[in-house]
PDB file of N, CA and C in Angstrom:
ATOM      1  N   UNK A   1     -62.077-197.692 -57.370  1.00  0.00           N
ATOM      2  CA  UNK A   1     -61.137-198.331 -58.285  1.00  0.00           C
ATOM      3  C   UNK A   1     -59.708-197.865 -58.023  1.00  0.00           C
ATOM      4  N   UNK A   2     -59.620-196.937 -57.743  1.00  0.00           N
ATOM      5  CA  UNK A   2     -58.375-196.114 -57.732  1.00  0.00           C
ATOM      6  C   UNK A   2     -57.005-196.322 -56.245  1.00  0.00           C
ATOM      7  N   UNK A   3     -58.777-196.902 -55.134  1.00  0.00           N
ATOM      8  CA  UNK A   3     -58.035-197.820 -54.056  1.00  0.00           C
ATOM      9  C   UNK A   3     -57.377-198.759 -53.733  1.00  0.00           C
ATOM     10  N   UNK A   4     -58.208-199.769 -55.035  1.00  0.00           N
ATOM     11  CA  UNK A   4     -57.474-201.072 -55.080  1.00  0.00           C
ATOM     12  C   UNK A   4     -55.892-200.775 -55.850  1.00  0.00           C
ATOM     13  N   UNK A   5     -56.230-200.036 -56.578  1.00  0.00           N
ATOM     14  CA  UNK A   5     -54.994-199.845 -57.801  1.00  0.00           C
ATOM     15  C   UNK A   5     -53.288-199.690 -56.741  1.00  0.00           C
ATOM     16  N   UNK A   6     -53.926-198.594 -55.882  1.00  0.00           N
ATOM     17  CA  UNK A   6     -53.082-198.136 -55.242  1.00  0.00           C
ATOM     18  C   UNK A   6     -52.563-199.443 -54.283  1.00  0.00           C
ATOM     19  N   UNK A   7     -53.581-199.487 -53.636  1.00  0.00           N
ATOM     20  CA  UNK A   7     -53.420-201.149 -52.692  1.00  0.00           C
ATOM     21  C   UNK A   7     -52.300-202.189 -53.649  1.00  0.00           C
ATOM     22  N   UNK A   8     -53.159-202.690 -55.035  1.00  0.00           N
ATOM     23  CA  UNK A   8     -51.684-203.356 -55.664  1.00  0.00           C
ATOM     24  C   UNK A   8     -50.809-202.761 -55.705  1.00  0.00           C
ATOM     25  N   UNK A   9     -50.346-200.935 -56.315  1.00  0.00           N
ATOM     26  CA  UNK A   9     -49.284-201.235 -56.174  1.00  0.00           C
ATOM     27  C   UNK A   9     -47.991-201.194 -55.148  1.00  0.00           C
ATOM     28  N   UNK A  10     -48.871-200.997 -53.506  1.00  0.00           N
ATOM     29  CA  UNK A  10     -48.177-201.505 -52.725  1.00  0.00           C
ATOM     30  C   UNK A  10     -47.653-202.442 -52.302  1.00  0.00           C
ATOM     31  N   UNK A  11     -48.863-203.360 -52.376  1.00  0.00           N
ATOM     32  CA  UNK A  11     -48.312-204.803 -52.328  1.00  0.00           C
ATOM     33  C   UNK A  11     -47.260-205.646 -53.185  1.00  0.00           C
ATOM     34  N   UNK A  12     -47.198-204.769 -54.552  1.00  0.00           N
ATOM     35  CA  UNK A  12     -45.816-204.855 -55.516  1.00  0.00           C
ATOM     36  C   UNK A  12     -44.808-204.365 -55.242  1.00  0.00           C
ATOM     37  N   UNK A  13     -44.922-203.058 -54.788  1.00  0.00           N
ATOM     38  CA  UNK A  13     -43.567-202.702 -53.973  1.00  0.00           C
ATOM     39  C   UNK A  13     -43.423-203.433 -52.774  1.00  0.00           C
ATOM     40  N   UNK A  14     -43.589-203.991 -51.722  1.00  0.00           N
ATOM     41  CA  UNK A  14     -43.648-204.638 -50.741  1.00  0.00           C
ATOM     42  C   UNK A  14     -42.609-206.121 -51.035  1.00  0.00           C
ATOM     43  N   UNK A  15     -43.397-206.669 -52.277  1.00  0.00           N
ATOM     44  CA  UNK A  15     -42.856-207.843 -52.328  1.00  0.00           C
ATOM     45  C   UNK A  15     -41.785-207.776 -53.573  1.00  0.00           C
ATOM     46  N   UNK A  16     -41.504-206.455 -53.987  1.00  0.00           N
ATOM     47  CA  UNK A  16     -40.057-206.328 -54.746  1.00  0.00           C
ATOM     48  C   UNK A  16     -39.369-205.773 -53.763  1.00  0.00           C
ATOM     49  N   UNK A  17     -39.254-205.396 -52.757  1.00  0.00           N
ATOM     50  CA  UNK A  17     -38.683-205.407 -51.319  1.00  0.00           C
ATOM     51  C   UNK A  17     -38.098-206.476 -50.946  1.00  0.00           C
ATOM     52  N   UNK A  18     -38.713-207.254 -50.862  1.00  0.00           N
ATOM     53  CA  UNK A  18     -38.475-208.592 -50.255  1.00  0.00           C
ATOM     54  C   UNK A  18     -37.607-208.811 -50.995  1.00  0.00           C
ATOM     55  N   UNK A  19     -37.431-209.899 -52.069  1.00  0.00           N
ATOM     56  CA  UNK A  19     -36.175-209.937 -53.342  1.00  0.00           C
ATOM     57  C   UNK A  19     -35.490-209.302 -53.086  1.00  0.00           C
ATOM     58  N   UNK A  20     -35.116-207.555 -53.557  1.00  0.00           N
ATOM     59  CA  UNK A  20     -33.764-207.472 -53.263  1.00  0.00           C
ATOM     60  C   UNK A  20     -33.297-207.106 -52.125  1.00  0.00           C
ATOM     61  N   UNK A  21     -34.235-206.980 -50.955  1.00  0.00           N
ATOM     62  CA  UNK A  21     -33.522-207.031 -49.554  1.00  0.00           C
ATOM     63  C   UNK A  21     -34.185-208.331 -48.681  1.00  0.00           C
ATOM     64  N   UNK A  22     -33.507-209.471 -49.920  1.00  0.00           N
ATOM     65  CA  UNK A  22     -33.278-210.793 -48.652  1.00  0.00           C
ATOM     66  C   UNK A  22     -32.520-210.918 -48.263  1.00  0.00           C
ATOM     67  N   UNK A  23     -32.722-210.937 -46.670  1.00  0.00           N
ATOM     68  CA  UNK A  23     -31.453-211.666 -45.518  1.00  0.00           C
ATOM     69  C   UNK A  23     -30.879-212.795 -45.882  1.00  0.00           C
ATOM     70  N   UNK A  24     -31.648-213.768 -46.238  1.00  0.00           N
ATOM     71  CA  UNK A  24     -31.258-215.306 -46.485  1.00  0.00           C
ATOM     72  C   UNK A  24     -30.384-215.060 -47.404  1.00  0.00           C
ATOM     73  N   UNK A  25     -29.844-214.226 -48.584  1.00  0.00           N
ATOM     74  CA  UNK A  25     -28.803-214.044 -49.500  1.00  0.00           C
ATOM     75  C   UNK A  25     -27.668-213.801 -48.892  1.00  0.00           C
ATOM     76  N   UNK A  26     -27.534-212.491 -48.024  1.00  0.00           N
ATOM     77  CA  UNK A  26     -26.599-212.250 -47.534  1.00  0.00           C
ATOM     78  C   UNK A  26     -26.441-212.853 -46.142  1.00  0.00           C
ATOM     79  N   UNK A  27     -26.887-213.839 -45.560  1.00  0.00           N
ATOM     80  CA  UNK A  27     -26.039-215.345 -44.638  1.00  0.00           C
ATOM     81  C   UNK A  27     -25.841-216.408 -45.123  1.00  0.00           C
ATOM     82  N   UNK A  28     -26.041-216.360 -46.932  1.00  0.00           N
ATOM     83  CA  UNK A  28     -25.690-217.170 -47.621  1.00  0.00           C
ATOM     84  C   UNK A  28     -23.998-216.931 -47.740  1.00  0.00           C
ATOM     85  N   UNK A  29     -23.566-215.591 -47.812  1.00  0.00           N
ATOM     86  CA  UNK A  29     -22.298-214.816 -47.901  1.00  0.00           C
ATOM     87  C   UNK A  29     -21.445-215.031 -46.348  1.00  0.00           C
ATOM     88  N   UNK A  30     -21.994-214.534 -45.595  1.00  0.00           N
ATOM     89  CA  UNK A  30     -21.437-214.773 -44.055  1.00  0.00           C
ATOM     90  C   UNK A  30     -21.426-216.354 -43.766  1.00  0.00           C
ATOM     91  N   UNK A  31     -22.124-217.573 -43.896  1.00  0.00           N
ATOM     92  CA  UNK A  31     -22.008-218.838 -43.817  1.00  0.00           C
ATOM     93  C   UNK A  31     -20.850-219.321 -44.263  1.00  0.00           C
ATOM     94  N   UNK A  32     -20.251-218.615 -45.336  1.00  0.00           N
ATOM     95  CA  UNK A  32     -19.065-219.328 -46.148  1.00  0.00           C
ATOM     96  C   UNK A  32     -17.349-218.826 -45.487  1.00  0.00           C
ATOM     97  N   UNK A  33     -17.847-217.552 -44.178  1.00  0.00           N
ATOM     98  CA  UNK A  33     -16.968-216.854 -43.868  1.00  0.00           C
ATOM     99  C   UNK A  33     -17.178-217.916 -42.532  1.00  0.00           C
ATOM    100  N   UNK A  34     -17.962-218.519 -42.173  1.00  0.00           N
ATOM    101  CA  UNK A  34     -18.428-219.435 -41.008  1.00  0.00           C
ATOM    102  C   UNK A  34     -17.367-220.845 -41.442  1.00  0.00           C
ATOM    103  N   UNK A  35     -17.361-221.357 -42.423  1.00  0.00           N
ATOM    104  CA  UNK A  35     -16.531-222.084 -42.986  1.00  0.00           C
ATOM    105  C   UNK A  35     -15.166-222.013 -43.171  1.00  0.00           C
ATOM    106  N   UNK A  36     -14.643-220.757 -42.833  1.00  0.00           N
ATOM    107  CA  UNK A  36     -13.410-220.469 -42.841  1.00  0.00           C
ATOM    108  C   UNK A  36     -12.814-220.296 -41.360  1.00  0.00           C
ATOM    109  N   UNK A  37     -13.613-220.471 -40.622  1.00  0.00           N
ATOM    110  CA  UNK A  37     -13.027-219.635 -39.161  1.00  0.00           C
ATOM    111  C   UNK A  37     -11.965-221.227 -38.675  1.00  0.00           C
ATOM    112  N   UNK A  38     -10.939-220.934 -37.802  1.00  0.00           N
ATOM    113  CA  UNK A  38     -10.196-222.268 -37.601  1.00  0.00           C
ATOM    114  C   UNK A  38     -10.654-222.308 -36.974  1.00  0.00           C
ATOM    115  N   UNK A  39     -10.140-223.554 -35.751  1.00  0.00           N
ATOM    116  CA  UNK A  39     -10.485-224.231 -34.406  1.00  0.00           C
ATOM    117  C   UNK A  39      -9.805-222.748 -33.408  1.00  0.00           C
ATOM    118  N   UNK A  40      -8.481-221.896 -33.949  1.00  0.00           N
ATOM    119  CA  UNK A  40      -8.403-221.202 -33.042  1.00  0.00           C
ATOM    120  C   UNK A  40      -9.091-220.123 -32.610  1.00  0.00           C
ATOM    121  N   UNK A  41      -9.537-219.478 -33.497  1.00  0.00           N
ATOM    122  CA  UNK A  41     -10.833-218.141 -33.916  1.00  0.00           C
ATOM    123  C   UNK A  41     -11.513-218.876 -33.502  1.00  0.00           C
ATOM    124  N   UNK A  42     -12.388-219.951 -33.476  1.00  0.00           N
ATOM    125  CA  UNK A  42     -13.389-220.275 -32.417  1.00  0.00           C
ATOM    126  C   UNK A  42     -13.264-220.410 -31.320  1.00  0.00           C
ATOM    127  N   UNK A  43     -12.036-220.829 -31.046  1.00  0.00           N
ATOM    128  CA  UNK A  43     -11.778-220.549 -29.358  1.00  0.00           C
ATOM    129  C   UNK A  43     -11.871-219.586 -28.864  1.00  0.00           C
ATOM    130  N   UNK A  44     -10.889-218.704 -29.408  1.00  0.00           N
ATOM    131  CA  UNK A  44     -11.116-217.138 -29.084  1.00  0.00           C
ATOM    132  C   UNK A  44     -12.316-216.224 -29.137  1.00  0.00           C
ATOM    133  N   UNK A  45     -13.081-216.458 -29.830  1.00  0.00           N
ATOM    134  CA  UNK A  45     -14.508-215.803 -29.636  1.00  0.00           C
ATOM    135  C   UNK A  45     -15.371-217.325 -28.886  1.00  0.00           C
ATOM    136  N   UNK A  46     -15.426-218.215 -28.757  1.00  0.00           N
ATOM    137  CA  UNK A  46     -16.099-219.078 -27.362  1.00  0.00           C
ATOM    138  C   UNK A  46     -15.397-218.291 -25.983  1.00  0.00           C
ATOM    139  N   UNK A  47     -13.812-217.878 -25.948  1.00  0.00           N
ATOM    140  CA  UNK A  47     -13.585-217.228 -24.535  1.00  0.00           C
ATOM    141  C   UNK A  47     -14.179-216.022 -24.705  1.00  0.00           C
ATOM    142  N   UNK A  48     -14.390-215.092 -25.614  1.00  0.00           N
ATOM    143  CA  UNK A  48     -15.089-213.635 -25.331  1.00  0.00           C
ATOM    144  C   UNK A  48     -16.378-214.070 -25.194  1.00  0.00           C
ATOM    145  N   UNK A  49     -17.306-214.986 -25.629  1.00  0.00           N
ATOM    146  CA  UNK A  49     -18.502-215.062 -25.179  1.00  0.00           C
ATOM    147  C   UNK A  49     -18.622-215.781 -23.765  1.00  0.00           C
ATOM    148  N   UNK A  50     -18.028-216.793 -23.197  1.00  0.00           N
ATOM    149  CA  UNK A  50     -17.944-216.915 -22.102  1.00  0.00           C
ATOM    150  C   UNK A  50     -18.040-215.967 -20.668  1.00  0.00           C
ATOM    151  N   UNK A  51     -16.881-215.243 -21.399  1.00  0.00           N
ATOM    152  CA  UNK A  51     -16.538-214.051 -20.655  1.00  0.00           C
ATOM    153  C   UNK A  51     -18.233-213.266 -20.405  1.00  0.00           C
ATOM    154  N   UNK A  52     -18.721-212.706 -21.885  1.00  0.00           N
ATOM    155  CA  UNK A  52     -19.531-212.122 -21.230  1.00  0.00           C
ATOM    156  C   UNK A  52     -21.236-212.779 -20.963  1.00  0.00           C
ATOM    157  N   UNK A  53     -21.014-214.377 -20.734  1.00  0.00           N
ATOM    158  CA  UNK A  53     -22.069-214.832 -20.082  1.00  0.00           C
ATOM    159  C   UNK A  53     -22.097-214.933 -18.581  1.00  0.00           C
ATOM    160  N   UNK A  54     -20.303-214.613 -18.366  1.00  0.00           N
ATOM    161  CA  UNK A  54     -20.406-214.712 -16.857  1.00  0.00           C
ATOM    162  C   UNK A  54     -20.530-213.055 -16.214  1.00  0.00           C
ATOM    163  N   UNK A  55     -20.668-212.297 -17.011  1.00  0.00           N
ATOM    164  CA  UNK A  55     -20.544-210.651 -16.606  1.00  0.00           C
ATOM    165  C   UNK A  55     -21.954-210.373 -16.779  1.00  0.00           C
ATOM    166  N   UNK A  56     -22.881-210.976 -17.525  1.00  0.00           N
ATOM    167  CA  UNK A  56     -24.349-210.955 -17.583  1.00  0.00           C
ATOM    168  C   UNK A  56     -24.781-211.699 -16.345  1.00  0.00           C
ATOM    169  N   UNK A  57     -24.551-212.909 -15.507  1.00  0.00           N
ATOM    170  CA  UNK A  57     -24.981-213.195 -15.009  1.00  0.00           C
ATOM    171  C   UNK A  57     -24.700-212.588 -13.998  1.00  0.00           C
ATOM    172  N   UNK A  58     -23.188-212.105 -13.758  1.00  0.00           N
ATOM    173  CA  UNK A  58     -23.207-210.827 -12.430  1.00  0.00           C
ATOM    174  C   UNK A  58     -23.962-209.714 -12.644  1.00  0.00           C
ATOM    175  N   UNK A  59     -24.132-209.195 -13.625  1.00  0.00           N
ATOM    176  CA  UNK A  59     -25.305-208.101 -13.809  1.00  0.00           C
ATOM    177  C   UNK A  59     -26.948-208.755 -12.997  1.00  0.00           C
ATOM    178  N   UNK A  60     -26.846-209.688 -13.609  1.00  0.00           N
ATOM    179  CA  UNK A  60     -28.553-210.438 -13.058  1.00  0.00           C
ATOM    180  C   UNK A  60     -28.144-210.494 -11.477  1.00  0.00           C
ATOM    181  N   UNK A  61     -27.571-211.333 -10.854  1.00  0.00           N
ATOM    182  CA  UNK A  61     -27.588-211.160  -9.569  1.00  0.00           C
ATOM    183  C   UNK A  61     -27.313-209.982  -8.566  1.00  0.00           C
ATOM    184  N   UNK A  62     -26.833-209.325  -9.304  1.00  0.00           N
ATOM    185  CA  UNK A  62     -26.700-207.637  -9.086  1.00  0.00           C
ATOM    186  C   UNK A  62     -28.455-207.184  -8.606  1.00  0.00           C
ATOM    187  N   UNK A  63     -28.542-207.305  -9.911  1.00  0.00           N
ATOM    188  CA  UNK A  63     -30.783-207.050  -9.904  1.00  0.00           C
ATOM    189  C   UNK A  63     -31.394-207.515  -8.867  1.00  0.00           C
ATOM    190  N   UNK A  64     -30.434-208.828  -8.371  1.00  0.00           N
ATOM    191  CA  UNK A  64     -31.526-209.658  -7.535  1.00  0.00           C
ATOM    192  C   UNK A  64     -31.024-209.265  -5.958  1.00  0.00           C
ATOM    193  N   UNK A  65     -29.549-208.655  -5.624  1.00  0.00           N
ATOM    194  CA  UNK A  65     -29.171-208.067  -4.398  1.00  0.00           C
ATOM    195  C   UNK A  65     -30.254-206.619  -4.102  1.00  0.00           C
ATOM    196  N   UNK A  66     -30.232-206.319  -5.398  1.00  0.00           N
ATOM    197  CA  UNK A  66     -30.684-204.592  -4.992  1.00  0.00           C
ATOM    198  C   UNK A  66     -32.494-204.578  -5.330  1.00  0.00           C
ATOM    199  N   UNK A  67     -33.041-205.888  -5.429  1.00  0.00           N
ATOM    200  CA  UNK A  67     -34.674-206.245  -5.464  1.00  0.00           C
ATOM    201  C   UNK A  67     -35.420-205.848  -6.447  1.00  0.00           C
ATOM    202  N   UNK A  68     -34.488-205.825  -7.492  1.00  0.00           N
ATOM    203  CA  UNK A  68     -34.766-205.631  -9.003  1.00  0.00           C
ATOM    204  C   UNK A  68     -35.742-207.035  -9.073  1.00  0.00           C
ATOM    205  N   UNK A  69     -34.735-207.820  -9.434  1.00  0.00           N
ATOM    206  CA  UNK A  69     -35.663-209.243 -10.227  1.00  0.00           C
ATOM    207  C   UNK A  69     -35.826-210.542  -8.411  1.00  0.00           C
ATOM    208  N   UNK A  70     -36.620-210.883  -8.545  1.00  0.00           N
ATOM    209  CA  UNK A  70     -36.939-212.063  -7.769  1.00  0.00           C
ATOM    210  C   UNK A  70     -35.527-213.283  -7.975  1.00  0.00           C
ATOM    211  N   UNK A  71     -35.217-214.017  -7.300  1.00  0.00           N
ATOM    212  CA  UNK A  71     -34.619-215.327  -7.227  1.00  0.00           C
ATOM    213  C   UNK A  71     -35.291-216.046  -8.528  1.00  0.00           C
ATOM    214  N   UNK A  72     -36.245-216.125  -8.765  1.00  0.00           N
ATOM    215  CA  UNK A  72     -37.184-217.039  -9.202  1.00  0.00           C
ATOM    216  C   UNK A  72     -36.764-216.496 -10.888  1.00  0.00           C
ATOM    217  N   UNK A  73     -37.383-215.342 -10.931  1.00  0.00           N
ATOM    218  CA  UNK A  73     -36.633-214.657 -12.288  1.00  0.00           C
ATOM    219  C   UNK A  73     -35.439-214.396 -12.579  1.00  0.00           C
ATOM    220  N   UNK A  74     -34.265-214.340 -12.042  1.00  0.00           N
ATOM    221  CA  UNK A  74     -33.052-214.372 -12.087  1.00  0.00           C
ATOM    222  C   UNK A  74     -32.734-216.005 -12.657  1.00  0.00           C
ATOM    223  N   UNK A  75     -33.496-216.625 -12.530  1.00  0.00           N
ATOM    224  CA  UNK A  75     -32.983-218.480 -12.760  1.00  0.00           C
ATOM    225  C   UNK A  75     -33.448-218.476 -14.073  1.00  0.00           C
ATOM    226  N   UNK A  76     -34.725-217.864 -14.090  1.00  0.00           N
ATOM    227  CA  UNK A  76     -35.334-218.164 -15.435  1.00  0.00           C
ATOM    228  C   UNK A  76     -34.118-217.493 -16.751  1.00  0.00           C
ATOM    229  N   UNK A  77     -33.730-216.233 -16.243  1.00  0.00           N
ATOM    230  CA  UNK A  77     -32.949-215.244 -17.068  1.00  0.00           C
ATOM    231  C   UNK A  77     -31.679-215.820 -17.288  1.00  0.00           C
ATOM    232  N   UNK A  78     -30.670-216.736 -16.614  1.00  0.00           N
ATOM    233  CA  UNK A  78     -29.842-217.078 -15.802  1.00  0.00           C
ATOM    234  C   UNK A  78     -30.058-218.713 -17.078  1.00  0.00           C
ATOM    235  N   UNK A  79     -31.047-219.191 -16.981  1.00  0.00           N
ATOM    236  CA  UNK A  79     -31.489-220.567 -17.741  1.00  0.00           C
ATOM    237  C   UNK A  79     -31.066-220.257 -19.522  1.00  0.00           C
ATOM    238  N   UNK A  80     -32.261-219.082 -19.571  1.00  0.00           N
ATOM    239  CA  UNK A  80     -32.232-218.233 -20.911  1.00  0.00           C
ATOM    240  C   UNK A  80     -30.910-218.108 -21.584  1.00  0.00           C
ATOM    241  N   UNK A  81     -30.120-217.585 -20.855  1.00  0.00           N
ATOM    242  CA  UNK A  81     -28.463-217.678 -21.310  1.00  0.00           C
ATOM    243  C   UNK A  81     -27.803-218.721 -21.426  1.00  0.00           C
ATOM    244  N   UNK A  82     -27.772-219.435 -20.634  1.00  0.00           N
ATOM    245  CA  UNK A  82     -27.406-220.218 -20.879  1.00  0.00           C
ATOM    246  C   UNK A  82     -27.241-221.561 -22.104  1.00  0.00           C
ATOM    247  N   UNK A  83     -29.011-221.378 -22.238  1.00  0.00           N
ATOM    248  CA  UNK A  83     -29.474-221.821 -23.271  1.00  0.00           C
ATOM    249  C   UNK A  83     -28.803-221.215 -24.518  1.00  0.00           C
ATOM    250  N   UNK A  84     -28.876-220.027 -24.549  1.00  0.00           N
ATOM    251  CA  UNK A  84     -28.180-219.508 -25.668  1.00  0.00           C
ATOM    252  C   UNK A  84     -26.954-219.396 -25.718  1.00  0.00           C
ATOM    253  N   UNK A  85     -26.464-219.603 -24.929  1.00  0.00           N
ATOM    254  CA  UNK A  85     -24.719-220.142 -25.192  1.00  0.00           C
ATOM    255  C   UNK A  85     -24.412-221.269 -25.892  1.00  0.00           C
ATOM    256  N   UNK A  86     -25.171-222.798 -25.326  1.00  0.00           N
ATOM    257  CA  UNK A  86     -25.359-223.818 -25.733  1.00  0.00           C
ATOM    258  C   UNK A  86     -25.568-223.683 -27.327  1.00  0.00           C
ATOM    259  N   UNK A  87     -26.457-222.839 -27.610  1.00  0.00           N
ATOM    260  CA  UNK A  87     -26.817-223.302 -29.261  1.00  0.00           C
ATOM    261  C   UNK A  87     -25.844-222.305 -29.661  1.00  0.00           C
ATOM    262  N   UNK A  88     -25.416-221.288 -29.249  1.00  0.00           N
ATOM    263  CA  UNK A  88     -24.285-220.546 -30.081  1.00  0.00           C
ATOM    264  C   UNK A  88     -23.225-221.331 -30.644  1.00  0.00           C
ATOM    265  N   UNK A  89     -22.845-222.792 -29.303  1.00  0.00           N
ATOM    266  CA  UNK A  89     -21.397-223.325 -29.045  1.00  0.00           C
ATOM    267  C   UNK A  89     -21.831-224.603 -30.320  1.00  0.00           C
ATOM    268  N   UNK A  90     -22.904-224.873 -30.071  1.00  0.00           N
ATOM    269  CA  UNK A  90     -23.818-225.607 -30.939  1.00  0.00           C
ATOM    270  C   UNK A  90     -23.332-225.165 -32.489  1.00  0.00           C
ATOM    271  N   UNK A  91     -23.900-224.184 -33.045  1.00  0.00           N
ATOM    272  CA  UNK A  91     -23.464-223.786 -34.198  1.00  0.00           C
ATOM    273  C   UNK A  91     -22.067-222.465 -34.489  1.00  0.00           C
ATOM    274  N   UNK A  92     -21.020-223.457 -33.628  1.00  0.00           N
ATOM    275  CA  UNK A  92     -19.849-223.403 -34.125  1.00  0.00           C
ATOM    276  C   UNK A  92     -19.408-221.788 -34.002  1.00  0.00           C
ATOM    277  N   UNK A  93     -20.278-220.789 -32.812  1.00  0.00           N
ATOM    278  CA  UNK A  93     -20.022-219.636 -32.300  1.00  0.00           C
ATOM    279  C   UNK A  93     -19.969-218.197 -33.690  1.00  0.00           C
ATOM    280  N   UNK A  94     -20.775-218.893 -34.569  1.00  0.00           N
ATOM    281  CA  UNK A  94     -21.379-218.048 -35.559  1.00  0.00           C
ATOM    282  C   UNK A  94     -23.417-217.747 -35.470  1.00  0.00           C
ATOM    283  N   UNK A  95     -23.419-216.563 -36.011  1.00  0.00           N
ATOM    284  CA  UNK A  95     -24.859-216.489 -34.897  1.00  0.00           C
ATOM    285  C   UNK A  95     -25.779-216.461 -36.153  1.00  0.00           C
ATOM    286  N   UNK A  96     -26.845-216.884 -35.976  1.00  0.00           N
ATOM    287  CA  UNK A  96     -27.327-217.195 -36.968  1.00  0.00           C
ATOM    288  C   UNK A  96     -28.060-215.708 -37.321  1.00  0.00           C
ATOM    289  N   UNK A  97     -29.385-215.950 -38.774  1.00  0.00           N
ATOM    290  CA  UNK A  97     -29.637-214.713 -38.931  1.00  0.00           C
ATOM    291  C   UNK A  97     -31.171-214.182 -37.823  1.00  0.00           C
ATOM    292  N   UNK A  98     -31.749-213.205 -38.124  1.00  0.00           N
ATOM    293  CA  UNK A  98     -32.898-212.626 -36.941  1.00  0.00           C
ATOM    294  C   UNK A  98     -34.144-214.030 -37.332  1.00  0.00           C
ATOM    295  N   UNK A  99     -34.500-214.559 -36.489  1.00  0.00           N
ATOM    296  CA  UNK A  99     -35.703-215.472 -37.128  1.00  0.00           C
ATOM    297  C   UNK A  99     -37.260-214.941 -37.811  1.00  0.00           C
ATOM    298  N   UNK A 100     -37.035-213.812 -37.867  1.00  0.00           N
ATOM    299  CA  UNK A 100     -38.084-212.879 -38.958  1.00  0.00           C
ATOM    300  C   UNK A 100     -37.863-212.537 -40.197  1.00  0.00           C
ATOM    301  N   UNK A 101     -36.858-212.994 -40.518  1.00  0.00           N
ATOM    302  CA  UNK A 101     -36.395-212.810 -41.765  1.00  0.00           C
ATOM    303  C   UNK A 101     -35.504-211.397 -42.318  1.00  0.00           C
ATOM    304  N   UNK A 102     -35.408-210.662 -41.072  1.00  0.00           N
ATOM    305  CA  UNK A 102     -34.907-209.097 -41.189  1.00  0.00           C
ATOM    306  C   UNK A 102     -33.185-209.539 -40.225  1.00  0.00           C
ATOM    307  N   UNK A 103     -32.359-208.491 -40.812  1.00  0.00           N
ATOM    308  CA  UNK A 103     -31.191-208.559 -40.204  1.00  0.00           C
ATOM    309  C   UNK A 103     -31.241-207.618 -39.285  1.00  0.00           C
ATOM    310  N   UNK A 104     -30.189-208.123 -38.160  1.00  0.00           N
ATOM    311  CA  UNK A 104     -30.783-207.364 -36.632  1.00  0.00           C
ATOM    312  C   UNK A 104     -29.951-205.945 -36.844  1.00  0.00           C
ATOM    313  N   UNK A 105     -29.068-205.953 -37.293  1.00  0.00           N
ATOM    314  CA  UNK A 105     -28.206-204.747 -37.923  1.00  0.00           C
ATOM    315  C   UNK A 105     -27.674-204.212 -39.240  1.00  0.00           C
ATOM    316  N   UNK A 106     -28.847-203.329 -40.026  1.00  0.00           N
ATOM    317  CA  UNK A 106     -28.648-203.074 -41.548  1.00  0.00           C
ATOM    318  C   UNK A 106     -27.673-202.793 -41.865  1.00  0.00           C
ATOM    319  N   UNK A 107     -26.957-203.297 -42.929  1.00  0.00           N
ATOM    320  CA  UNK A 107     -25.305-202.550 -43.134  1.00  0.00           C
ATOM    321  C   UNK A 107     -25.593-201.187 -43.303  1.00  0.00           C
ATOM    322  N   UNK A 108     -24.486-200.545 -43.258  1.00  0.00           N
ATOM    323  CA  UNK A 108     -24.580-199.119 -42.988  1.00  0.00           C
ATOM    324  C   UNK A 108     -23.616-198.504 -44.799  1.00  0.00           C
TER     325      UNK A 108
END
């Protein structure tokens, strides 16, 4: 008896966890700061991310001179970024939140 007890009241703490540390609240807060950025602040952070999609991809071909990664995996990695540039530029160079529901960096 005393197992289950305990068992609930983890599972109560667990999911009063959840509530007051939802992510989805606080990119409810950052979305509205997404709404404020001009056309020039997006430019300016589209050129710093640019910048470092093309310094990642010299890193990757770096891997692939010194027989780190294959040709073959370098394209795939090389694709990958790219892709994710696209949906960054996509949603307006604001990043969305972790798709697990956890933020990738807890405020401090």
């Amino acid at each position: 008896m005393l197992k289950w007890i305990k068992a609930g009241a983890i599972v109560i703490a667990l999911c009063c966890g959840l509530v007051v540390c939802n992510p989805a609240a606080s990119f409810a807060a950052d979305k509205a700061v997404a709404d404020v950025l001009t056309a020039e602040q997006k430019q300016e952070i589209a050129s710093l991310q640019k910048e470092a999609l093309e310094q990642e991809k010299e890193i990757i071909q770096k891997y692939v001179e010194f027989g780190v990664f294959s040709e073959k995996k370098a394209d795939q990695i090389i694709k990958h970024l790219d892709d994710r540039f696209a949906q960054l530029e996509k949603d307006g160079f604001v990043p969305k939140p972790h798709p697990h529901g956890r933020p990738l960096h807890p405020n401090k």
